[in-house]
Protein backbone atom coordinates (compact mmCIF):
# COMPACT_ATOMS: atom_id res chain seq x y z
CA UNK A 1 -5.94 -28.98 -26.16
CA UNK A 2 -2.88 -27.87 -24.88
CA UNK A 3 -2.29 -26.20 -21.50
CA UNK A 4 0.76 -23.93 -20.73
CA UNK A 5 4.18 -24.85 -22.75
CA UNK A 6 5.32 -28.72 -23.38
CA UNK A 7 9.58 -28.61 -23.86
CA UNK A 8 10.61 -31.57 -26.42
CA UNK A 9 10.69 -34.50 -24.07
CA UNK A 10 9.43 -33.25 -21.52
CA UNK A 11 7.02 -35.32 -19.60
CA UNK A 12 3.11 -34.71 -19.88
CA UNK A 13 0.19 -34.92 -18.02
CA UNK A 14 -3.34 -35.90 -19.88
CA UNK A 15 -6.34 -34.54 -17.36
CA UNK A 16 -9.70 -33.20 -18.19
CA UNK A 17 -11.99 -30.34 -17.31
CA UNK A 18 -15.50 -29.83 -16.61
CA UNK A 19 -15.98 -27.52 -19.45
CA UNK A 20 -19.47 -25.60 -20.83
CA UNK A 21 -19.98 -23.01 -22.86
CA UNK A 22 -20.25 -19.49 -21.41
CA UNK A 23 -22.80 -18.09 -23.85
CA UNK A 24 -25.13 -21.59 -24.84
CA UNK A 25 -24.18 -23.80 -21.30
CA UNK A 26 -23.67 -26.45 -23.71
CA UNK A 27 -21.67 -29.54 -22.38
CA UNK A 28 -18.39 -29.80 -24.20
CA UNK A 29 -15.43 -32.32 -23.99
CA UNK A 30 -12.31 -31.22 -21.50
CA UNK A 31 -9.84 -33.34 -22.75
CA UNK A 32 -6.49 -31.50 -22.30
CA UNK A 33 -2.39 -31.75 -22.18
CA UNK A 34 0.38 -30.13 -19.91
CA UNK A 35 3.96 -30.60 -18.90
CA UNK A 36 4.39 -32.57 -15.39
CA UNK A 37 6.13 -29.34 -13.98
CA UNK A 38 3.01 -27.04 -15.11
CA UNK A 39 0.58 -29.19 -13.43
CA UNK A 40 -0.58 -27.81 -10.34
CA UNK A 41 1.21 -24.85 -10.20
CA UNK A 42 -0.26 -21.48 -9.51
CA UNK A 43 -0.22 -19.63 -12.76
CA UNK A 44 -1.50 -23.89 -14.15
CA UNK A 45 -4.53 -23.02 -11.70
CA UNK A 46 -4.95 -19.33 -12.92
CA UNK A 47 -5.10 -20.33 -16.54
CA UNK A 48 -7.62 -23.21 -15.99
CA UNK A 49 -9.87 -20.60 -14.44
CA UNK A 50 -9.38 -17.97 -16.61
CA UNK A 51 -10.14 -20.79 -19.80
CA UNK A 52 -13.47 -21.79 -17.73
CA UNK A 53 -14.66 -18.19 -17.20
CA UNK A 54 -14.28 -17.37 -21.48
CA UNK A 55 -14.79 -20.95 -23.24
CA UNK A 56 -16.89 -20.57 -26.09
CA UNK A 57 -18.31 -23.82 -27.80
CA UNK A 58 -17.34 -24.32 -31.51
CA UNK A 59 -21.00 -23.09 -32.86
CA UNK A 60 -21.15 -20.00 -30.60
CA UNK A 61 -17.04 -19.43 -31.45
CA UNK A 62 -18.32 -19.24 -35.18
CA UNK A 63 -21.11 -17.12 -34.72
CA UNK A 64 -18.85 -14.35 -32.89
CA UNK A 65 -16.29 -14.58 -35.45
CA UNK A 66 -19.50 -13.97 -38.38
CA UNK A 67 -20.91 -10.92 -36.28
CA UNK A 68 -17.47 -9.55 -36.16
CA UNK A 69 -16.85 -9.78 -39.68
CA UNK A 70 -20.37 -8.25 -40.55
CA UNK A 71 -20.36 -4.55 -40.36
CA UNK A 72 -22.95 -2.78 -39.12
């Protein structure tokens, strides 16, 4: 996944992130991409936490996006 904006040729960072889901607590791979400029920088460190707090794994995503479509 992609952190932040890459520009064209712009050099990139691979790094990854404890990551579980927020609703289950499942384990889930934190593979993820930035620019070398993004990396480390304040609002870098404010989105990580802010992705942490609301990461949903793929089976509890899916099940939000069914309730929502449900009326009831």
């Amino acid at each position: 996944m992609i952190i932040g904006a890459i520009n064209g040729d712009e050099p990139t960072v691979r790094f990854n992130l404890n990551l579980n889901c927020t609703k289950c607590g499942k384990k889930v791979p934190g593979g993820m991409l930035t620019s070398e400029k993004y990396y480390g920088s304040y609002s870098f460190m404010l989105e990580i936490d802010n992705f942490k707090k609301n990461y949903l794994c793929g089976k509890c995503r899916d099940k939000k996006r069914i309730n929502e479509k449900i009326p009831n």
